[in-house]
Structures are given as C-alpha cells and as structure tokens.
N, C-alpha and C. Protein backbone atom coordinates (compact mmCIF):
# COMPACT_ATOMS: atom_id res chain seq x y z
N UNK A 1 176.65 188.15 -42.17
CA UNK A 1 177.24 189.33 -41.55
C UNK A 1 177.18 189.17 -40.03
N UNK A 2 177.97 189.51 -39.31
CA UNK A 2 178.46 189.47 -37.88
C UNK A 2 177.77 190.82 -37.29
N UNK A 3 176.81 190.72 -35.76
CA UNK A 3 176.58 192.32 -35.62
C UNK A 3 177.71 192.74 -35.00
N UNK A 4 177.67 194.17 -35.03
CA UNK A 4 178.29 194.84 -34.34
C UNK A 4 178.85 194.93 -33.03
N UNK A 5 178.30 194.49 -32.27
CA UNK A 5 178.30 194.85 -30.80
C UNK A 5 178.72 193.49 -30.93
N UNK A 6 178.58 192.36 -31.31
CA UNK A 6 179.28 190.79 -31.31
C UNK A 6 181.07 191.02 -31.62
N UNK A 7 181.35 191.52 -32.54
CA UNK A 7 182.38 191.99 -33.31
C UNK A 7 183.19 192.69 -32.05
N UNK A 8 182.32 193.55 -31.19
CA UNK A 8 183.57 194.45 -30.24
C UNK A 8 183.98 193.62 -28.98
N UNK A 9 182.97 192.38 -28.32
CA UNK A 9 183.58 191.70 -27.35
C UNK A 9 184.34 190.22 -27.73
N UNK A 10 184.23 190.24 -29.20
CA UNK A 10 184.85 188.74 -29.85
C UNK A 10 187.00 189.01 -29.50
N UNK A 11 187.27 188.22 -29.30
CA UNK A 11 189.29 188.25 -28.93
C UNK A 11 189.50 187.20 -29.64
N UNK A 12 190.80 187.28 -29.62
CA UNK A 12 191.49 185.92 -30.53
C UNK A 12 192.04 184.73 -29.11
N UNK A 13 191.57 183.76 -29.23
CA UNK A 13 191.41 183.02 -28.08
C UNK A 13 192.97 183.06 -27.50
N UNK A 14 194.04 183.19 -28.56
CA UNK A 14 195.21 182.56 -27.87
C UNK A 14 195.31 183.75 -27.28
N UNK A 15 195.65 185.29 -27.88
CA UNK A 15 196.15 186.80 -27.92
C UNK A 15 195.50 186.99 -26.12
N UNK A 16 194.33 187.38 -26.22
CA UNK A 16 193.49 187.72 -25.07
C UNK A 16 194.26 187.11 -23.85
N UNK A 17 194.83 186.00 -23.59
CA UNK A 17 195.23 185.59 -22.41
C UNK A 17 196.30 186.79 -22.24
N UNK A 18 197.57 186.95 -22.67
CA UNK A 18 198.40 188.05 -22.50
C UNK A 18 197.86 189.84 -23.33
N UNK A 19 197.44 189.69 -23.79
CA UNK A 19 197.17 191.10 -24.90
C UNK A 19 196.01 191.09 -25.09
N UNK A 20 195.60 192.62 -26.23
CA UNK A 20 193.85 192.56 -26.10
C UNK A 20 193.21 191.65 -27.02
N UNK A 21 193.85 191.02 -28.46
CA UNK A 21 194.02 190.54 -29.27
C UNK A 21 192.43 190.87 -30.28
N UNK A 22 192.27 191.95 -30.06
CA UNK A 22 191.59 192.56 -31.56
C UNK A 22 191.69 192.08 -32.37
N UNK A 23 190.19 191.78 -32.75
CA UNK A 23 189.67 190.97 -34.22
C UNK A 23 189.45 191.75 -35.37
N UNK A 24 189.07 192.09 -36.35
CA UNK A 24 189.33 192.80 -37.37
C UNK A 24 188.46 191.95 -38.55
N UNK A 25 187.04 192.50 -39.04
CA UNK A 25 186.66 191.82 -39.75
C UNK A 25 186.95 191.55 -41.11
N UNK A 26 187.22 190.80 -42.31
CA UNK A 26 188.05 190.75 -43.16
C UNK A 26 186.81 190.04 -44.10
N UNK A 27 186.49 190.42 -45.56
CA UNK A 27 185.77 190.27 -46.37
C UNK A 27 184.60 189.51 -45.94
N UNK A 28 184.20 189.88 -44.95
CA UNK A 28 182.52 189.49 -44.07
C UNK A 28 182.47 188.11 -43.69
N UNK A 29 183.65 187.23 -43.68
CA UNK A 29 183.54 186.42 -43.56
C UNK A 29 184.70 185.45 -42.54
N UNK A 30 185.89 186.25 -42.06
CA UNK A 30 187.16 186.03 -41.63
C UNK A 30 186.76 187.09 -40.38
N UNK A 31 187.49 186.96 -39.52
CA UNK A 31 187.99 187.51 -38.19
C UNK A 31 189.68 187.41 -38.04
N UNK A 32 190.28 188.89 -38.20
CA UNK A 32 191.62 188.31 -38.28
C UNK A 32 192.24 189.13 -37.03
N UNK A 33 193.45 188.31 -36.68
CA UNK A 33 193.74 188.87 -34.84
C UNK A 33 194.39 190.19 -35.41
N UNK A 34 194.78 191.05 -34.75
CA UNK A 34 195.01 192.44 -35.31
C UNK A 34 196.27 192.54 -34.18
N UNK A 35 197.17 191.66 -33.38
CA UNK A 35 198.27 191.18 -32.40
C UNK A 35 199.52 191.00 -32.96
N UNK A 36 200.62 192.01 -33.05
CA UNK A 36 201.71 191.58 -34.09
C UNK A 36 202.56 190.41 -33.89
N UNK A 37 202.57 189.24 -34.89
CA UNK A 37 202.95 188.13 -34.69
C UNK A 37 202.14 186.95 -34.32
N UNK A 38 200.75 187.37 -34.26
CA UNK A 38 199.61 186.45 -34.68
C UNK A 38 199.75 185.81 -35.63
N UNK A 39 198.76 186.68 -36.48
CA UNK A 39 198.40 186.28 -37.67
C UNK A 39 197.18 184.86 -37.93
N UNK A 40 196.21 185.25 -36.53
CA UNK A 40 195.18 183.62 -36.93
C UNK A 40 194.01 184.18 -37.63
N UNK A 41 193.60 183.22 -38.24
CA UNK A 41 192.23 184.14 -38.90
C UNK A 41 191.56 182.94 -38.36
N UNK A 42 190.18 183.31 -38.35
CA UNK A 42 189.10 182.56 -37.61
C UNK A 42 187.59 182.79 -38.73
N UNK A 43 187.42 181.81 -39.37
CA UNK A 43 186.35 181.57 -40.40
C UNK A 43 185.10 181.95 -39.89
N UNK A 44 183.68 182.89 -40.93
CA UNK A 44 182.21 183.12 -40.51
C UNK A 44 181.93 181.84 -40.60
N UNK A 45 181.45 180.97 -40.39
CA UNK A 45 180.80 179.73 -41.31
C UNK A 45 178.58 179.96 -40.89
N UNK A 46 178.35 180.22 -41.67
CA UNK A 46 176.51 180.08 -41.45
C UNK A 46 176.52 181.06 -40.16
N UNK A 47 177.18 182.53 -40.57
CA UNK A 47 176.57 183.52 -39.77
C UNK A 47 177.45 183.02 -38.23
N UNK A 48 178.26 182.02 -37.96
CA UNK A 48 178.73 181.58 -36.73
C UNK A 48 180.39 182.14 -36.91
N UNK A 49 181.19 182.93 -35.61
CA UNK A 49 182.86 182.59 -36.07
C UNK A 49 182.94 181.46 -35.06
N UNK A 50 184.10 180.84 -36.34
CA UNK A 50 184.43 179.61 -35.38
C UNK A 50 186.03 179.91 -35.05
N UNK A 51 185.79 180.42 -33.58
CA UNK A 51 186.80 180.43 -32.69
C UNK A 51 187.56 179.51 -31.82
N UNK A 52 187.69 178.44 -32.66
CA UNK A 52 188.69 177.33 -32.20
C UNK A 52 190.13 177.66 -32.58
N UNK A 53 190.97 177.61 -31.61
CA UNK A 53 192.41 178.10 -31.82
C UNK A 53 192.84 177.37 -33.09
N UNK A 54 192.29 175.87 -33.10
CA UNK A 54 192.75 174.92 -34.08
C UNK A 54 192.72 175.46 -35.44
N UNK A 55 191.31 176.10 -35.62
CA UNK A 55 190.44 176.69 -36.86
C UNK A 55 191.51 177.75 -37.12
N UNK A 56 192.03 178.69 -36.45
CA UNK A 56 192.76 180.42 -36.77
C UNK A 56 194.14 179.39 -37.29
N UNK A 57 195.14 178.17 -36.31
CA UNK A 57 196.01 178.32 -36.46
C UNK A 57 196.39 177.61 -38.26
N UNK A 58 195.47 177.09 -38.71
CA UNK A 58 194.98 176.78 -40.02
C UNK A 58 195.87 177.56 -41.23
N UNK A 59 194.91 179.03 -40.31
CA UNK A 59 194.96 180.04 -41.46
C UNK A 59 196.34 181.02 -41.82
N UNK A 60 197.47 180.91 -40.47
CA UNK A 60 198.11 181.37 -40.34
C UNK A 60 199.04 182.45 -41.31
N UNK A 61 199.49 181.21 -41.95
CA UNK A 61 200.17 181.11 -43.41
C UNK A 61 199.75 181.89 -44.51
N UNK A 62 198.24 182.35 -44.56
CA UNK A 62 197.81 182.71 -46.37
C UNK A 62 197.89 184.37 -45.31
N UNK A 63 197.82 185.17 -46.67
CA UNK A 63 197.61 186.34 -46.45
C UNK A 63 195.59 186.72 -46.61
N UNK A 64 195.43 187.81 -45.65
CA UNK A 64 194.32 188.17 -45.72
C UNK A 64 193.63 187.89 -47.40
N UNK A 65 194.28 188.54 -48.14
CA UNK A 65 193.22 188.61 -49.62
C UNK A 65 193.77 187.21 -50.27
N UNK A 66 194.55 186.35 -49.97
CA UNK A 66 193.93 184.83 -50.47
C UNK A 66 192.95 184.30 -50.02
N UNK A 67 192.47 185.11 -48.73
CA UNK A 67 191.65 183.81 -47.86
C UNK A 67 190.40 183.49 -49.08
N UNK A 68 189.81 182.53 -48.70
CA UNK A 68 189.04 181.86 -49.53
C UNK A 68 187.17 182.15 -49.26
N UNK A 69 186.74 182.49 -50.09
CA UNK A 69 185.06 183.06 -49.88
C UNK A 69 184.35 182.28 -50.30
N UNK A 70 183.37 181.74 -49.98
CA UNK A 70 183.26 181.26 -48.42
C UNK A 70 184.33 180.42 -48.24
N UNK A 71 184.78 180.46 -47.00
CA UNK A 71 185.51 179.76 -45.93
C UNK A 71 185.18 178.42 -45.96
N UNK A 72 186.11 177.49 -45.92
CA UNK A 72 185.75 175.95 -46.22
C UNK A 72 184.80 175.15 -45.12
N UNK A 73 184.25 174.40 -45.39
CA UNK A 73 183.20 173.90 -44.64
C UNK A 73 182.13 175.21 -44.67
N UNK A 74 181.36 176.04 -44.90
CA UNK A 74 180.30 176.33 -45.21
C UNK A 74 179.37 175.58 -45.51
C-alpha cells in the first residue's frame, strides 16, 4: 500500500510538464494518470511506484481492470 500524503505529490512524469497529471490509485497496486489522452499506468512493485515514463508507456493499451495483480516483475 502507498501512503497517503506520497499518493498527493506523486504526477505522471510526462502530464506534469504541461498539466497537473493526477495519479489515481488503481487496485493498490497501479498509479493511473487521470490526463485525458494519457492513459499511462505506472506499476507498485515491493511497496515502490515505478515512475519511469518507459514503465507507464507499457501499459498504455490494457484497460484499468485487465491490469495484472501483481504487476510484472514483483
């Protein structure tokens, strides 16, 4: 689980440069940009998000409730 107060200053690396790009936590384990026309999700892996643009642009494609629990590489 992610705390709270981590969760409100976390952005979606690309979004944040132009927009606020709000993260949105998604089955305790995903961070998804909440930016219309995003769409990156960014994996928990061991309590860590891994916020590599590389990692979100991955995820682009699946919809929130395919994503996969746990997130690969765990």
């Amino acid at each position: 689980m992610i705390a709270p107060d981590l969760l409100e200053i976390l952005r979606c690396p690309v979004c944040v440069q132009d927009k606020e790009g709000l993260l949105k936590l998604e089955k305790d384990s995903w961070l998804v940009c909440q930016e219309p026309g995003c769409g990156r999700k960014y994996p928990i892996r061991d309590e860590i998000p891994v916020m590599l643009v590389e990692e979100g642009d991955k995820w682009v494609g699946i919809r929130v409730e395919d994503l996969p629990i746990p997130p690969p590489g765990s």
